[in-house]
N, C-alpha and C. Protein backbone atom coordinates (compact mmCIF):
# COMPACT_ATOMS: atom_id res chain seq x y z
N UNK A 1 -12.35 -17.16 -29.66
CA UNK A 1 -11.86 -15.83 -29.98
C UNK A 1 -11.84 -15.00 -28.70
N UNK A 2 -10.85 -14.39 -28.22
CA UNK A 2 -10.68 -13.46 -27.63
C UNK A 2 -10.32 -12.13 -27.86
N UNK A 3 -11.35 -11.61 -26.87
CA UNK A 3 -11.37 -9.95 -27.01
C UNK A 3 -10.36 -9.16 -26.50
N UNK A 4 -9.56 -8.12 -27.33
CA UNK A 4 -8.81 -7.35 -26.14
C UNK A 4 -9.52 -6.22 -25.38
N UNK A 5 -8.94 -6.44 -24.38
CA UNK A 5 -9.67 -5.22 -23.80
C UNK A 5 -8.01 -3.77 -23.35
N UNK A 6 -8.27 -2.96 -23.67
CA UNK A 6 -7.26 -1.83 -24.13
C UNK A 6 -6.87 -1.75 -22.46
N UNK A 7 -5.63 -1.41 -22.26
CA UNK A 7 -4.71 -1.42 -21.19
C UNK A 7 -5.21 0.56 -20.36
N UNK A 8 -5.34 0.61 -19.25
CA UNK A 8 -6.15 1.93 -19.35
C UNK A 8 -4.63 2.92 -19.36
N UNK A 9 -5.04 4.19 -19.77
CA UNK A 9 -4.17 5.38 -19.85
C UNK A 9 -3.34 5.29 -18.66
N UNK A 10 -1.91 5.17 -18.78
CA UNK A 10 -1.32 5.50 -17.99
C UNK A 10 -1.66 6.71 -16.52
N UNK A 11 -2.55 7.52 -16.63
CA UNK A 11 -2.33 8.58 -16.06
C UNK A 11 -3.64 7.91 -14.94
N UNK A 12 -4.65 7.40 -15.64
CA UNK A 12 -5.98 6.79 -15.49
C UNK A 12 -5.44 5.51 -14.37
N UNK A 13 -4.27 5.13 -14.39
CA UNK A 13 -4.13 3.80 -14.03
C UNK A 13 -3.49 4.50 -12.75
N UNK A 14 -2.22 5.23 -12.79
CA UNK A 14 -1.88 5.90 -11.79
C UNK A 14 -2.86 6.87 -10.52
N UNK A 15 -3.98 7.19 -10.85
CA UNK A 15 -5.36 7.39 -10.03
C UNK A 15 -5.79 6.49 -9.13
N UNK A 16 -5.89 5.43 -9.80
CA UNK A 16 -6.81 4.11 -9.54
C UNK A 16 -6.26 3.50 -8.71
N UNK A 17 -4.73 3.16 -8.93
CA UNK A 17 -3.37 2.81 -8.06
C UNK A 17 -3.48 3.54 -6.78
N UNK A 18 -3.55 5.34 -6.78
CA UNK A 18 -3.19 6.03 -5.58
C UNK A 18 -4.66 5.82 -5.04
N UNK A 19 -5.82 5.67 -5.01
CA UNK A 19 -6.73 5.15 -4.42
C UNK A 19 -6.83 3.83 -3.89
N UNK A 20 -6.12 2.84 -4.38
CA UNK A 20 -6.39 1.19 -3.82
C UNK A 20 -5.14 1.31 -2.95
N UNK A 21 -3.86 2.12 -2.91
CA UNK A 21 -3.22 3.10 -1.91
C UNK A 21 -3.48 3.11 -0.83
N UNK A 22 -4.30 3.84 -0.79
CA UNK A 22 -4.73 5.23 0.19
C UNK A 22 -5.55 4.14 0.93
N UNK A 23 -6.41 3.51 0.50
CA UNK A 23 -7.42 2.70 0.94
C UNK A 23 -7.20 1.34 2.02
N UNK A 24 -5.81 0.75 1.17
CA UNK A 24 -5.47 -0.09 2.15
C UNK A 24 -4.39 -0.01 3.23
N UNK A 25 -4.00 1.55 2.85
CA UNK A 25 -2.95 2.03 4.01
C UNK A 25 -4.13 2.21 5.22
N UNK A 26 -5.12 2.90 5.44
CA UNK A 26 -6.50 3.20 6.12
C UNK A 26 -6.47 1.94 6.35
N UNK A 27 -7.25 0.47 5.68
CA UNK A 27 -7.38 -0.15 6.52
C UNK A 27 -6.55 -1.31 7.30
N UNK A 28 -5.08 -0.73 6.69
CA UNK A 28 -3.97 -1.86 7.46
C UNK A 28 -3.84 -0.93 8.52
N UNK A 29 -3.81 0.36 8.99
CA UNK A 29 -3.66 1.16 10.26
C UNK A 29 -4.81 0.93 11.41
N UNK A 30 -5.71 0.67 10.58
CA UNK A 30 -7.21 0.30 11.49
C UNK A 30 -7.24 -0.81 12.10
N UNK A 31 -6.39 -1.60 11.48
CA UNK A 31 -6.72 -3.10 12.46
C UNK A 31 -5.58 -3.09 13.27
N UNK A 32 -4.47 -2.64 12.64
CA UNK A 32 -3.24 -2.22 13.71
C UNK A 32 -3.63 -1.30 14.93
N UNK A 33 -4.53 -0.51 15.01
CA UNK A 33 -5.14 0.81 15.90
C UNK A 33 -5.86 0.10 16.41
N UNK A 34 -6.55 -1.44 16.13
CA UNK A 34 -7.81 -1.78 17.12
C UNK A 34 -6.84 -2.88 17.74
N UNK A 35 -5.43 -4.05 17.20
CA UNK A 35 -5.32 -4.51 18.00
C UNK A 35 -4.79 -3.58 18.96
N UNK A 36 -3.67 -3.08 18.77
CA UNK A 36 -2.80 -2.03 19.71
C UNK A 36 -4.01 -1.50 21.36
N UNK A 37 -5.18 -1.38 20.58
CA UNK A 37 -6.03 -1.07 22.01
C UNK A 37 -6.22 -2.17 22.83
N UNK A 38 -6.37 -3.18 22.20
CA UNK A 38 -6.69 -4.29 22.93
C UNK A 38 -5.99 -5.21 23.65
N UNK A 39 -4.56 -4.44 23.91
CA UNK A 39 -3.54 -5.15 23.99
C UNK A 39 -3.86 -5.61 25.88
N UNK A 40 -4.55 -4.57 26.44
CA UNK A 40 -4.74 -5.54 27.94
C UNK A 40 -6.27 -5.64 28.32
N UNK A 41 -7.14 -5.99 27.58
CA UNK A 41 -8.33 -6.45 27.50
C UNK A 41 -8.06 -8.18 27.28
N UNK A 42 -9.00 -9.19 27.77
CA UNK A 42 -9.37 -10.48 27.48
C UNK A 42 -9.71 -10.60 26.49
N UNK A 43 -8.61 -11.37 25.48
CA UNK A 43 -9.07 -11.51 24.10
C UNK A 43 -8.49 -13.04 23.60
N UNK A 44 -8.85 -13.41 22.33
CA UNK A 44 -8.37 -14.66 21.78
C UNK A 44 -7.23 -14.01 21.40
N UNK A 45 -6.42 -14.62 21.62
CA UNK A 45 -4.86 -14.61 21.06
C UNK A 45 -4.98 -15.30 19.28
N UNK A 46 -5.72 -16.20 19.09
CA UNK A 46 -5.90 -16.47 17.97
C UNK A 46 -6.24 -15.70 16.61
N UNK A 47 -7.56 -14.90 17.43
CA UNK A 47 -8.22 -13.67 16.88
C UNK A 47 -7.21 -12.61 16.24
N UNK A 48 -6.56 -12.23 17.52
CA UNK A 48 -5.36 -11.14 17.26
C UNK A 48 -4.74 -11.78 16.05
N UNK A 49 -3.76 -13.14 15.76
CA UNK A 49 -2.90 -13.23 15.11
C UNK A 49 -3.56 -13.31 13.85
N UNK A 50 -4.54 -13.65 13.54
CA UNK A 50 -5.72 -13.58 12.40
C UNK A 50 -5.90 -12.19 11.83
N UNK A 51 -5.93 -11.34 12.71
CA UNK A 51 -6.37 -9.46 12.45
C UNK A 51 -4.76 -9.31 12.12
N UNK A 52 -3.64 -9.54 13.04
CA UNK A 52 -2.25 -9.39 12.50
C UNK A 52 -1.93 -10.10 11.21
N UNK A 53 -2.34 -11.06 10.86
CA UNK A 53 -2.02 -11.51 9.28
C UNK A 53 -2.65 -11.13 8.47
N UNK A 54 -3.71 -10.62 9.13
CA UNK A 54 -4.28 -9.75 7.56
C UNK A 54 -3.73 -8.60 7.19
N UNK A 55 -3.12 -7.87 8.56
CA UNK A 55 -2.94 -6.29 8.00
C UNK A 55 -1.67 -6.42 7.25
N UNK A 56 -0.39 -7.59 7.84
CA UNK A 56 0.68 -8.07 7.28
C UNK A 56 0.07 -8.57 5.27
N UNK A 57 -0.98 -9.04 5.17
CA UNK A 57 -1.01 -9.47 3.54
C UNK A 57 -1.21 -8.32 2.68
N UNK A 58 -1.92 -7.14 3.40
CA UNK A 58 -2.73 -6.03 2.86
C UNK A 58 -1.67 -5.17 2.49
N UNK A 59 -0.67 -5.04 3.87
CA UNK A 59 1.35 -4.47 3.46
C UNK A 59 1.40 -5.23 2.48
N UNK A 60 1.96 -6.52 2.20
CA UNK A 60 2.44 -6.59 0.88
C UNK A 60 1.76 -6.60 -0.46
N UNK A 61 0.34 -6.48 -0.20
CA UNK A 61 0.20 -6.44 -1.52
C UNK A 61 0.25 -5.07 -1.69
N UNK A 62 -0.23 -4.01 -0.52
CA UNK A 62 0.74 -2.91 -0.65
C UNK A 62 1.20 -2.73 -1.14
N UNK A 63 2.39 -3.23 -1.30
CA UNK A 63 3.97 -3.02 -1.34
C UNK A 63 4.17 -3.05 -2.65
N UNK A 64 3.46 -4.02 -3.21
CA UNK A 64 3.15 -4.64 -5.12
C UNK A 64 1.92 -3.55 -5.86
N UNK A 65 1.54 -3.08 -5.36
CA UNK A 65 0.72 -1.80 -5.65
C UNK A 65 1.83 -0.88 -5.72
N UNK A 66 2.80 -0.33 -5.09
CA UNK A 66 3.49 0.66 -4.89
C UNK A 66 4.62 0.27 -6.37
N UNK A 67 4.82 -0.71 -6.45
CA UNK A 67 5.92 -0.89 -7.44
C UNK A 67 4.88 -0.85 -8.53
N UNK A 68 4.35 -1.46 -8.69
CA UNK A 68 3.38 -0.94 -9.65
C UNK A 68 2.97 0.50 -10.37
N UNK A 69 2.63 1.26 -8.74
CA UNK A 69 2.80 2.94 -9.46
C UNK A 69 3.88 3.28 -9.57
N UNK A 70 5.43 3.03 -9.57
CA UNK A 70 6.51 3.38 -9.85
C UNK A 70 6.72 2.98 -11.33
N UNK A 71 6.74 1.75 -11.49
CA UNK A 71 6.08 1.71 -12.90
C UNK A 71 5.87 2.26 -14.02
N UNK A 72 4.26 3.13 -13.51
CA UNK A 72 3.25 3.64 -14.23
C UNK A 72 4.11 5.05 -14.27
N UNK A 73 4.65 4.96 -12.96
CA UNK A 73 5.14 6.67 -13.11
C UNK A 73 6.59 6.89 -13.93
N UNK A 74 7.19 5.92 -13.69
CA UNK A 74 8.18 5.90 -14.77
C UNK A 74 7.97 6.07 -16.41
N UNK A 75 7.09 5.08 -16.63
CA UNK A 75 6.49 5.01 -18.10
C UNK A 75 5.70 6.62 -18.33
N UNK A 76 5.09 7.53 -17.31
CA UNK A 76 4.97 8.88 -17.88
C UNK A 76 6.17 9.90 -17.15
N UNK A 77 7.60 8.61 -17.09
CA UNK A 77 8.47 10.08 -17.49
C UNK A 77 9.05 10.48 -15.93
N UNK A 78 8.39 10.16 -15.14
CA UNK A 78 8.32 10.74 -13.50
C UNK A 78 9.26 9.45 -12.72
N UNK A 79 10.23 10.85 -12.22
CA UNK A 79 11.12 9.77 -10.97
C UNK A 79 9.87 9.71 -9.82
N UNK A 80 9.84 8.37 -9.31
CA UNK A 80 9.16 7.84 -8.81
C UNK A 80 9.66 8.23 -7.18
N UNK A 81 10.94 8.06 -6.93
CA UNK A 81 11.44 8.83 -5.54
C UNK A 81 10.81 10.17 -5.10
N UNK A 82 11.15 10.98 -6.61
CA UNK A 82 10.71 12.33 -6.39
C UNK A 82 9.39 12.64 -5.79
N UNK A 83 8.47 11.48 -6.43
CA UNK A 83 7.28 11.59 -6.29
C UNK A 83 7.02 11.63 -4.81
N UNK A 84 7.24 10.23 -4.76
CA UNK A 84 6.68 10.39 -3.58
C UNK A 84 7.37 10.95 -2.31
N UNK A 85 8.55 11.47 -2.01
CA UNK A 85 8.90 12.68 -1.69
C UNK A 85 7.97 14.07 -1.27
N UNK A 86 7.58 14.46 -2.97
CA UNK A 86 6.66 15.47 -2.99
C UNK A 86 5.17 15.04 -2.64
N UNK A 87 4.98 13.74 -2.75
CA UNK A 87 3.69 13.33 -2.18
C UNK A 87 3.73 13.11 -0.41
N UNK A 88 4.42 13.18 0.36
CA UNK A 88 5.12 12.83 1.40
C UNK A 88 4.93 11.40 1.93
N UNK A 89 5.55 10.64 0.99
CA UNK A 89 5.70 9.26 1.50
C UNK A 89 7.53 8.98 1.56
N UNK A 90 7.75 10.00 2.08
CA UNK A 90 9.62 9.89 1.85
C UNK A 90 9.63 10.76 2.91
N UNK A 91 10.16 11.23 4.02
CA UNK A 91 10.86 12.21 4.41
C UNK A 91 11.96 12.25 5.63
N UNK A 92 12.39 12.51 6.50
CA UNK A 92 13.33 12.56 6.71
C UNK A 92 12.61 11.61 8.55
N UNK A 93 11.31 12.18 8.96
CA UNK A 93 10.91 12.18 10.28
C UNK A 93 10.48 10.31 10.15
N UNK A 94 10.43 9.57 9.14
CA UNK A 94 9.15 8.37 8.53
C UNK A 94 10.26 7.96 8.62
N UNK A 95 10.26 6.12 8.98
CA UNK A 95 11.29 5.21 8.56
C UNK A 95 11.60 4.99 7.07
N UNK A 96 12.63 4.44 6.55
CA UNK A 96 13.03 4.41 5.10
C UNK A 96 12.47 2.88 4.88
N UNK A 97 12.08 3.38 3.74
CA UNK A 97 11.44 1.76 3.01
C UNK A 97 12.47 0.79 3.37
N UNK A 98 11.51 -0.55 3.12
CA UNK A 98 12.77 -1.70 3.26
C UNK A 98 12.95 -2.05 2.31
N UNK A 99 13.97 -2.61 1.92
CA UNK A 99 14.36 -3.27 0.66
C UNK A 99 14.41 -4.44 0.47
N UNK A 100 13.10 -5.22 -0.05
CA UNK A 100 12.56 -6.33 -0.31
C UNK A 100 12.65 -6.89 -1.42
N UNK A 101 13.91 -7.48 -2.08
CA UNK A 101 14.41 -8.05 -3.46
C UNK A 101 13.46 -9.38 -4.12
């Protein structure tokens, strides 16, 4: 027998989303900000491409987080462009998303 366990409130889920967000934008910039320093220091080249594939997995799951809150934000009703627009993840100075089918 299996239990359901209830799907959380839309609004509840959209929170939770902009925090696991926020969180791994911080730490995909951080390892990007520590190689970028290290770029003429003696280092493993190995190391680097190891710290570069992680921040590259952390973007896409990123990226599947983000469609995700588009989603959530659709289902309460909200253009999702708009949003984040007014959230400033859109604007005119930022490169334009890529379009990853």
């Amino acid at each position: 027998m299996t239990e359901d366990v209830p799907e959380p409130a839309p609004r509840d889920e959209l929170t939770d989303l902009e925090q696991q967000i926020a969180e791994l934008r911080r730490q995909s910039a951080e390892v990007r900000r520590r190689v970028g320093q290290q770029w003429d220091a003696p280092t493993d080249s190995a190391e680097i491409a190891t710290e570069l594939q992680g921040a590259e997995e952390a973007e896409a799951f990123l990226r599947a987080l983000e469609a995700r809150r588009d989603a959530v934000l659709e289902k309460l009703g909200i253009n999702p462009v708009r949003y984040r627009r007014e959230h400033g993840e859109l604007s005119d100075d930022r490169p334009r998303e890529r379009f990853d089918p």
